[in-house]
Protein backbone atom coordinates (compact mmCIF):
# COMPACT_ATOMS: atom_id res chain seq x y z
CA UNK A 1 26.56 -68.79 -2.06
CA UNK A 2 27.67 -65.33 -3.62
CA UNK A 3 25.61 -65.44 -6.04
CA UNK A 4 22.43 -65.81 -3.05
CA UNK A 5 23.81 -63.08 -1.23
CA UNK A 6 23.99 -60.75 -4.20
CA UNK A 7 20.21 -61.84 -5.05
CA UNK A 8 19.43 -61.22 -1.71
CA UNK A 9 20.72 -57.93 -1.66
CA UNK A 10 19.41 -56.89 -4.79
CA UNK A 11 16.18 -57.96 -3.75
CA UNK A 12 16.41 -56.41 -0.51
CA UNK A 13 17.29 -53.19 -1.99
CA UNK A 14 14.45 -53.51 -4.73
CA UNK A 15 11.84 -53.67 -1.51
CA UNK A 16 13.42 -51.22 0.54
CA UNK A 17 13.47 -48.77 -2.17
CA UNK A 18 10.07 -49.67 -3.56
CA UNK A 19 8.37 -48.79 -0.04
CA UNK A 20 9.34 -45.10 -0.39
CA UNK A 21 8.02 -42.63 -2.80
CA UNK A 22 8.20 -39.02 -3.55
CA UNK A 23 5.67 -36.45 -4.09
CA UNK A 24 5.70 -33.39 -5.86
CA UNK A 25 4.97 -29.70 -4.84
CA UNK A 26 1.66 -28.84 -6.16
CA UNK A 27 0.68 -32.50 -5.93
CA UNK A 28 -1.00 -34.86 -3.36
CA UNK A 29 -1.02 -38.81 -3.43
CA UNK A 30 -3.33 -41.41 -1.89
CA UNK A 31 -2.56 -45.54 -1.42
CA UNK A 32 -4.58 -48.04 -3.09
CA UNK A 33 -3.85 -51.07 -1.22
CA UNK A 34 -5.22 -54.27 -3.61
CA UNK A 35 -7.01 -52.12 -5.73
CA UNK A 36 -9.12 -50.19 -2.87
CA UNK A 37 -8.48 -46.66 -1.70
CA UNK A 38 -6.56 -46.54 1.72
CA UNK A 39 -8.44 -45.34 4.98
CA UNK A 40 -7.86 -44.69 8.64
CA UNK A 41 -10.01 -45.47 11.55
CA UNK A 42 -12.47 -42.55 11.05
CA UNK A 43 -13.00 -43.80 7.48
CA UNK A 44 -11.19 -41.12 5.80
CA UNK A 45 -8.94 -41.68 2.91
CA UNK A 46 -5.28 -41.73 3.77
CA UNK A 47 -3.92 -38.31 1.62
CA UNK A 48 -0.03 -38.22 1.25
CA UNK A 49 1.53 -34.34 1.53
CA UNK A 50 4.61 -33.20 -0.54
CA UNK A 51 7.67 -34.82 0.48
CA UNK A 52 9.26 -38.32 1.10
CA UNK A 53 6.44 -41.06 2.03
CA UNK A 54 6.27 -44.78 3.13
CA UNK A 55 4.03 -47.85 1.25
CA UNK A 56 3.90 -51.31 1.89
CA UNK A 57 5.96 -52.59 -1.41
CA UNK A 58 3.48 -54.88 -3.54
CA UNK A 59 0.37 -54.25 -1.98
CA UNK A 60 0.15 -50.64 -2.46
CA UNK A 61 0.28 -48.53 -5.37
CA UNK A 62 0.31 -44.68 -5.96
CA UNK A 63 -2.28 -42.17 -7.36
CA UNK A 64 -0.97 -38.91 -7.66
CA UNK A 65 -3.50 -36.42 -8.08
CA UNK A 66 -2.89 -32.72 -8.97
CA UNK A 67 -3.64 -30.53 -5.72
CA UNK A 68 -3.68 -27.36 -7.32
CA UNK A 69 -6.42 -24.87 -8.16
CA UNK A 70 -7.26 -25.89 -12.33
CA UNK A 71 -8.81 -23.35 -14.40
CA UNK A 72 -12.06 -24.90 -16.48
CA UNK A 73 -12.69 -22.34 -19.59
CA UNK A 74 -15.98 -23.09 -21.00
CA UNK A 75 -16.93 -22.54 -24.32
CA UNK A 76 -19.18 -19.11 -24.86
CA UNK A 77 -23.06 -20.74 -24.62
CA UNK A 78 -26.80 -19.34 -24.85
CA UNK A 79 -28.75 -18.31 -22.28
CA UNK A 80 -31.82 -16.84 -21.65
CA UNK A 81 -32.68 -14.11 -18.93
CA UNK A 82 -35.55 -13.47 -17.35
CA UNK A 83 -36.83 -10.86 -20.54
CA UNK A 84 -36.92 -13.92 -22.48
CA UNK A 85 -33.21 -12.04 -24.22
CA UNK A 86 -30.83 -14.73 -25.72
CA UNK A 87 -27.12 -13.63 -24.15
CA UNK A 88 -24.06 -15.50 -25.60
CA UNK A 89 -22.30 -15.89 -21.84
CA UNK A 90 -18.61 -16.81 -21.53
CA UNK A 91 -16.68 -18.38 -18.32
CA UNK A 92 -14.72 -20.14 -16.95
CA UNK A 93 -14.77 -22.15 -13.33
CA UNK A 94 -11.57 -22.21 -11.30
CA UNK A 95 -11.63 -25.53 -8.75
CA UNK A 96 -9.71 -27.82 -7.02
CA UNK A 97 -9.75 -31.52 -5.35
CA UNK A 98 -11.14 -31.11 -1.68
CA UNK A 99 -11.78 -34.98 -0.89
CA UNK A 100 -9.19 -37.21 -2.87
CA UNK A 101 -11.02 -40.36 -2.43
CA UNK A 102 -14.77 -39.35 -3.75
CA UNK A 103 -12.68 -37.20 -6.30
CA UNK A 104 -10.65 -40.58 -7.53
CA UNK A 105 -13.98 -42.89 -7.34
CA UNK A 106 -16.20 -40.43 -9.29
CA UNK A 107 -13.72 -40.02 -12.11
CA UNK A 108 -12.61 -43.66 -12.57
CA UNK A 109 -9.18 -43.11 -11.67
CA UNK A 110 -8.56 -39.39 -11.06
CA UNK A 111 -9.18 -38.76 -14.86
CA UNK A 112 -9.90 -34.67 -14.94
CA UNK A 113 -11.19 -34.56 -18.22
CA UNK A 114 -13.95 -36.45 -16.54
CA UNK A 115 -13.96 -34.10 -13.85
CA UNK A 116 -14.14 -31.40 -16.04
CA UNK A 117 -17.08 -32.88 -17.73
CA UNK A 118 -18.89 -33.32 -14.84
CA UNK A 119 -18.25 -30.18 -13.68
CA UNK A 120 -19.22 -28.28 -16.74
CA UNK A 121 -22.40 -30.20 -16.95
CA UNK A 122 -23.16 -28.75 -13.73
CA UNK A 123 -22.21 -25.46 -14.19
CA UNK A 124 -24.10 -24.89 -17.38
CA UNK A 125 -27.27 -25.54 -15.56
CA UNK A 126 -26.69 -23.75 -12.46
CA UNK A 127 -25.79 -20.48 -14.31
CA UNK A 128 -28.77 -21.07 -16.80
CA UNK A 129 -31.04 -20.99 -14.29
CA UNK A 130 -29.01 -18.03 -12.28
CA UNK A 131 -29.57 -16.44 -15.12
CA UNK A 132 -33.21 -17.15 -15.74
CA UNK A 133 -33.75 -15.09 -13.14
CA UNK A 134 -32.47 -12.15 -13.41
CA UNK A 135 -32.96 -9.18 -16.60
CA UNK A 136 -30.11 -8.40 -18.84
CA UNK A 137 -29.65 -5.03 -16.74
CA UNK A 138 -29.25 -6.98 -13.86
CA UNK A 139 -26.45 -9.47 -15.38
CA UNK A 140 -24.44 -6.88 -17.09
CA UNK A 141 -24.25 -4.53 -14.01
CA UNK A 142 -23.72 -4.70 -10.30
CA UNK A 143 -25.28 -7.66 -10.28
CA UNK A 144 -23.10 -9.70 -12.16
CA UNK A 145 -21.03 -10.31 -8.80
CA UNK A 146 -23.75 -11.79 -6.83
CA UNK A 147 -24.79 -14.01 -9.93
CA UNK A 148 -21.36 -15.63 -9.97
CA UNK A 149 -21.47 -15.61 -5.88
CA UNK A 150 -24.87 -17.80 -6.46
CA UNK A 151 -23.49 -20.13 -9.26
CA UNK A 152 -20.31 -20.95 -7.08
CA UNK A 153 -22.82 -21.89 -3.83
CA UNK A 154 -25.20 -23.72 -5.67
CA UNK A 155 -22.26 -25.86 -7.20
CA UNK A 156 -20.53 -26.64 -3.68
CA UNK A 157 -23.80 -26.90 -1.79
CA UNK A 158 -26.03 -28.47 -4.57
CA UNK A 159 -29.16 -26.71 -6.27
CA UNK A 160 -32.24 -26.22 -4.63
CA UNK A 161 -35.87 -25.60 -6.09
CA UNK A 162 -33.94 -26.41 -9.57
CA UNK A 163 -36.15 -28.94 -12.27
CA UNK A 164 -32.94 -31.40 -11.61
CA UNK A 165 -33.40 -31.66 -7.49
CA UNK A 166 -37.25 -31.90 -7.84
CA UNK A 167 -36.27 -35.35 -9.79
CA UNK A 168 -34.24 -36.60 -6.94
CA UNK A 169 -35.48 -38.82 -4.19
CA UNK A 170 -35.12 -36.99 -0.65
CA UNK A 171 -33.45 -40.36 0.55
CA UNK A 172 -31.16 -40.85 -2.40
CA UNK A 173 -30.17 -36.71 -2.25
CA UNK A 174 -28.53 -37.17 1.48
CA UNK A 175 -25.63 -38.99 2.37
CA UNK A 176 -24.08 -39.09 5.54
CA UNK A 177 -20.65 -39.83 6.48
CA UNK A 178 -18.98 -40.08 10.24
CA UNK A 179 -16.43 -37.03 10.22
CA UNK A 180 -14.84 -35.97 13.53
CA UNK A 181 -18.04 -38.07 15.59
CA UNK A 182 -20.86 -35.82 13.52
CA UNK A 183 -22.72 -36.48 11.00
CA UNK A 184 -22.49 -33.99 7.99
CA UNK A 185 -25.00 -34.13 5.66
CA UNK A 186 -23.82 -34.28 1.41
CA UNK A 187 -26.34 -33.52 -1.30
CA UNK A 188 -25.37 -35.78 -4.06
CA UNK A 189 -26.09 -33.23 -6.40
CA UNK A 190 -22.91 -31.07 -5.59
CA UNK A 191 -19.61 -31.06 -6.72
CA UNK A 192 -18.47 -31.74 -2.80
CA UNK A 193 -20.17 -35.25 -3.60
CA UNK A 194 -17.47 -35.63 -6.16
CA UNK A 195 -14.45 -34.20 -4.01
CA UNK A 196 -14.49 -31.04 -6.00
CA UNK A 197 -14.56 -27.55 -4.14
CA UNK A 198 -15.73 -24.56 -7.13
CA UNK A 199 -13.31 -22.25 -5.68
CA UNK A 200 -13.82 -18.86 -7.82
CA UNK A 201 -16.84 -18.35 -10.83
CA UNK A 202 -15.88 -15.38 -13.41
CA UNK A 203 -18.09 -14.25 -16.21
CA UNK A 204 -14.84 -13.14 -18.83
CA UNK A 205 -17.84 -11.60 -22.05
CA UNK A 206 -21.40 -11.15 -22.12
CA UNK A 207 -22.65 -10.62 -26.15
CA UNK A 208 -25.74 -10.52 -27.74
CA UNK A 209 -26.55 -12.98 -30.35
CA UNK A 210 -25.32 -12.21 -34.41
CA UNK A 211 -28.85 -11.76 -35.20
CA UNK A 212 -29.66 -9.11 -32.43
CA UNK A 213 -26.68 -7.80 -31.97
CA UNK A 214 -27.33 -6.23 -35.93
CA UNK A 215 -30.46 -5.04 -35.76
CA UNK A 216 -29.57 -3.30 -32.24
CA UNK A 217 -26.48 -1.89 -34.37
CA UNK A 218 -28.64 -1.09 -36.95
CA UNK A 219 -31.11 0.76 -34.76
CA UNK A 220 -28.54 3.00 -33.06
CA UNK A 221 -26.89 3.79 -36.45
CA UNK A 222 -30.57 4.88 -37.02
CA UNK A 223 -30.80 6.82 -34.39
CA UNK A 224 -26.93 8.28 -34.19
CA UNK A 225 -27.75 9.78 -37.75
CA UNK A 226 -31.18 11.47 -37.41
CA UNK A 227 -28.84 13.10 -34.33
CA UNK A 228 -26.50 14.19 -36.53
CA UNK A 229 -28.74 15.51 -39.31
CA UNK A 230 -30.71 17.41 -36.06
CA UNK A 231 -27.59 18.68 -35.44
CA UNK A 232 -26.83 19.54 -38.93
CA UNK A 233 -29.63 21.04 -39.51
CA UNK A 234 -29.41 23.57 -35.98
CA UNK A 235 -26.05 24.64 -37.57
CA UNK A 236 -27.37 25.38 -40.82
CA UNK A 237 -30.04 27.64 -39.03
CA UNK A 238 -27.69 29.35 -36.67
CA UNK A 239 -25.23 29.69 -39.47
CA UNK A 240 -27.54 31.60 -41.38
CA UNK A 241 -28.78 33.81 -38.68
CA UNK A 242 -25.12 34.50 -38.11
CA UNK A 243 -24.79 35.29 -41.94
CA UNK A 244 -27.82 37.72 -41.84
CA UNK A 245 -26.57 39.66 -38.80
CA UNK A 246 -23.06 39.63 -40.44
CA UNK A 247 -24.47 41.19 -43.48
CA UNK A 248 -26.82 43.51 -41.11
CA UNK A 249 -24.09 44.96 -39.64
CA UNK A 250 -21.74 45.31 -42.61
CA UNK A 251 -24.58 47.20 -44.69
CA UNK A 252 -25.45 49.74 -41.84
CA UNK A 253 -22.01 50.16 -41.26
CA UNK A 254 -21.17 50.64 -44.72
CA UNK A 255 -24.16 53.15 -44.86
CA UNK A 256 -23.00 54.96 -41.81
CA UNK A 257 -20.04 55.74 -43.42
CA UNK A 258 -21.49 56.99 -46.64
CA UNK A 259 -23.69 58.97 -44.03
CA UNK A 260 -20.71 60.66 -42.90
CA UNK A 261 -18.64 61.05 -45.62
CA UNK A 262 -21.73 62.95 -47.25
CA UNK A 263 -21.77 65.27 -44.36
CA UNK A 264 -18.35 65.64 -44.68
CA UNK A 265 -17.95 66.24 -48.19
CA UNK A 266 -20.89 68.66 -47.82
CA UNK A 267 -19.46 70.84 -45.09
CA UNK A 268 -16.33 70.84 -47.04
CA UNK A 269 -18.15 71.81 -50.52
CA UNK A 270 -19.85 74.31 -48.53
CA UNK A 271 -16.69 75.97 -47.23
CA UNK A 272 -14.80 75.67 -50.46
CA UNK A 273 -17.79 77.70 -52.25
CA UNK A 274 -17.57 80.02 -49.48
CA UNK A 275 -14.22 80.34 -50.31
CA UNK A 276 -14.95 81.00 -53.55
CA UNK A 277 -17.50 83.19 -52.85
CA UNK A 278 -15.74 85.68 -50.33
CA UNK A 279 -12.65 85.91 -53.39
CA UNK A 280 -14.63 86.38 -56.09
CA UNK A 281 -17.17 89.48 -54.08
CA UNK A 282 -13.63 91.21 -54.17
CA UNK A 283 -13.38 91.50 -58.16
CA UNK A 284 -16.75 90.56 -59.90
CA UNK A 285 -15.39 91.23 -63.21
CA UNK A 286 -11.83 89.10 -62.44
CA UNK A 287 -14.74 86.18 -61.82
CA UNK A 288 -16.17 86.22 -64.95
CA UNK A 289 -13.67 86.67 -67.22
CA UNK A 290 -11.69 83.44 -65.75
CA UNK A 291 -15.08 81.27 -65.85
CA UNK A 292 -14.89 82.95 -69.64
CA UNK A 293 -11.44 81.85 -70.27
CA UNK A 294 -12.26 77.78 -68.61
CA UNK A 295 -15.61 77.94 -70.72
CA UNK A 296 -12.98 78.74 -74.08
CA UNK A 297 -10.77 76.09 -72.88
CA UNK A 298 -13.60 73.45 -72.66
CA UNK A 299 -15.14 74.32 -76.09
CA UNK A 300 -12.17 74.09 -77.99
CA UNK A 301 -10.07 71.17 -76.31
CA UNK A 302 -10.20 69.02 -79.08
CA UNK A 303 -8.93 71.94 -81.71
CA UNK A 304 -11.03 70.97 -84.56
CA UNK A 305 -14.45 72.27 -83.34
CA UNK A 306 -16.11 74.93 -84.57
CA UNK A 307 -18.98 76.70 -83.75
CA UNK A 308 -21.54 79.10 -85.54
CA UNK A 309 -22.26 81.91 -83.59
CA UNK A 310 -23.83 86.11 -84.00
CA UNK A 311 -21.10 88.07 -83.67
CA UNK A 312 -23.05 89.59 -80.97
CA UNK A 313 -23.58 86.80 -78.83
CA UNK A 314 -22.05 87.56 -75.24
CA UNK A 315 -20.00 84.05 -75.20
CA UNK A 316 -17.54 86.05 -77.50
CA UNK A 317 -16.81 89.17 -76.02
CA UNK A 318 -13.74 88.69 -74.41
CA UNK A 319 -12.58 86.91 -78.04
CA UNK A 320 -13.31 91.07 -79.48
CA UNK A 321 -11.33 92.97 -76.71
CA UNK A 322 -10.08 92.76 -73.13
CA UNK A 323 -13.34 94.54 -72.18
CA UNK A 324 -15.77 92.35 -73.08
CA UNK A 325 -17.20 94.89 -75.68
């Protein structure tokens, strides 16, 4: 009888325990009672918030599925703008779950590498043809924001006029679904039709291709050099007209000066011989017999010359008596 009781209770713990379950911040859960998601009357899946929450034990089972915004970096891809230019383009998408129960039947389970997939898929052929239409002045400019505005529509709300639609049946494209007593009309084509919302689109590098990015390298090292010999070559000229009027003004400066130190060696020579002049009007004979005397001096400096003279020559006067006779 104990040991009933104590099964019992063990068992009625196990159950009463099993009904509750707790969710995570950041996370959201939905039922899947016998395998099937769990509705309400308006034929809405039944979403579970944060907290403490109540399941039948046995017949229901949990699928936690992360509610937060995820972060999709895509690998840097080609793509062609409306020049015909090859760009090298890379992203990344930022979404989130916004219907848990298309979100959990499109990806088998809630798997987000399927999601992801899925999403990417999409993406890469929404901002290829974005980008088709627009020059690479356009993308790499002011632009840029309304490109990623028009990638991030066209992923919620589904393409339009894209190759992709104009394969899709009208009556296979539409889906509609009884929300609040209205219809609301789903292109299948979108990521709402797979209970994703693209919440934010962000172009992170735009590059040119190896190939063109060289020979665009190439051409403005090209052109950055003949700029530099230009510029080379304007120096060299204004460094020799700055030479020549250097050298102008040193040479008439340098001639000035002579100018003027000729003048001023000539007034100067002028008064010294004046000088001279007015001294030696005062004794002619006092003149001549010093300029005698210095021309004596001069001759025989050295001592050893000699010189063959008349006796009557006039250089020798003063060498006969103080007279000169």
């Amino acid at each position: 009888m104990i040991k009933r009781f104590i099964l019992l209770f063990i068992f009625v713990f196990f159950v009463f325990f099993s009904s509750f379950f707790i969710i995570e911040e950041g996370q959201k859960g939905i039922i899947l009672r016998f395998g099937k998601v769990l509705k309400d009357y308006n034929d809405r899946s039944v979403v579970y918030n944060p907290g403490l929450n109540f399941k039948f034990p046995f017949i229901d089972s949990v699928k936690v599925l992360n509610s937060r915004i995820n972060t999709m970096e895509n690998q840097a891809d080609r793509f062609v703008t409306k020049e015909k230019k090859d760009l090298i383009v890379d992203s990344y998408v930022k979404w989130k779950i916004s219907d848990f129960n298309k979100y959990y039947l499109a990806t088998g389970g809630g798997d987000i590498d399927k999601a992801e997939i899925l999403l990417k898929r999409k993406f890469s052929d929404r901002l290829r043809s974005e980008m088709g239409k627009l020059n690479v002045k356009e993308i790499v400019t002011d632009s840029r924001g309304r490109l990623t505005v028009d990638v991030k529509d066209s992923l919620n709300d589904g393409s339009i006029n894209s190759e992709i639609d104009n394969n899709i049946n009208l009556h296979d494209e539409i889906n509609y679904i009884y929300r609040d007593r209205k219809h609301v009309s789903i292109n299948q084509n979108s990521m709402n039709a797979l209970g994703i919302e693209v919440v934010d689109v962000r172009i992170k590098q735009i590059n040119l291709p190896i190939e063109v990015s060289d020979a665009i390298y190439n051409r403005m090292r090209a052109e950055r050099e003949a700029v530099a010999r230009s510029q080379r070559s304007k120096g060299q000229e204004e460094a020799e007209k700055i030479r020549a009027i250097a050298d102008y003004k040193v040479t008439r400066t340098l001639a000035e000066a002579n100018s003027k130190s000729l003048i001023i060696r000539g007034i100067a020579d002028a008064e010294v011989y004046r000088l001279f002049s007015d001294s030696f009007k005062k004794d002619v004979d006092f003149y001549i017999f010093i300029r005698s005397l210095k021309a004596y001096e001069n001759s025989f400096i050295n001592g050893q010359d000699f010189m063959l003279l008349s006796p009557e020559n006039s250089f020798l006067r003063y060498m006969k008596n103080l007279n000169g006779n």
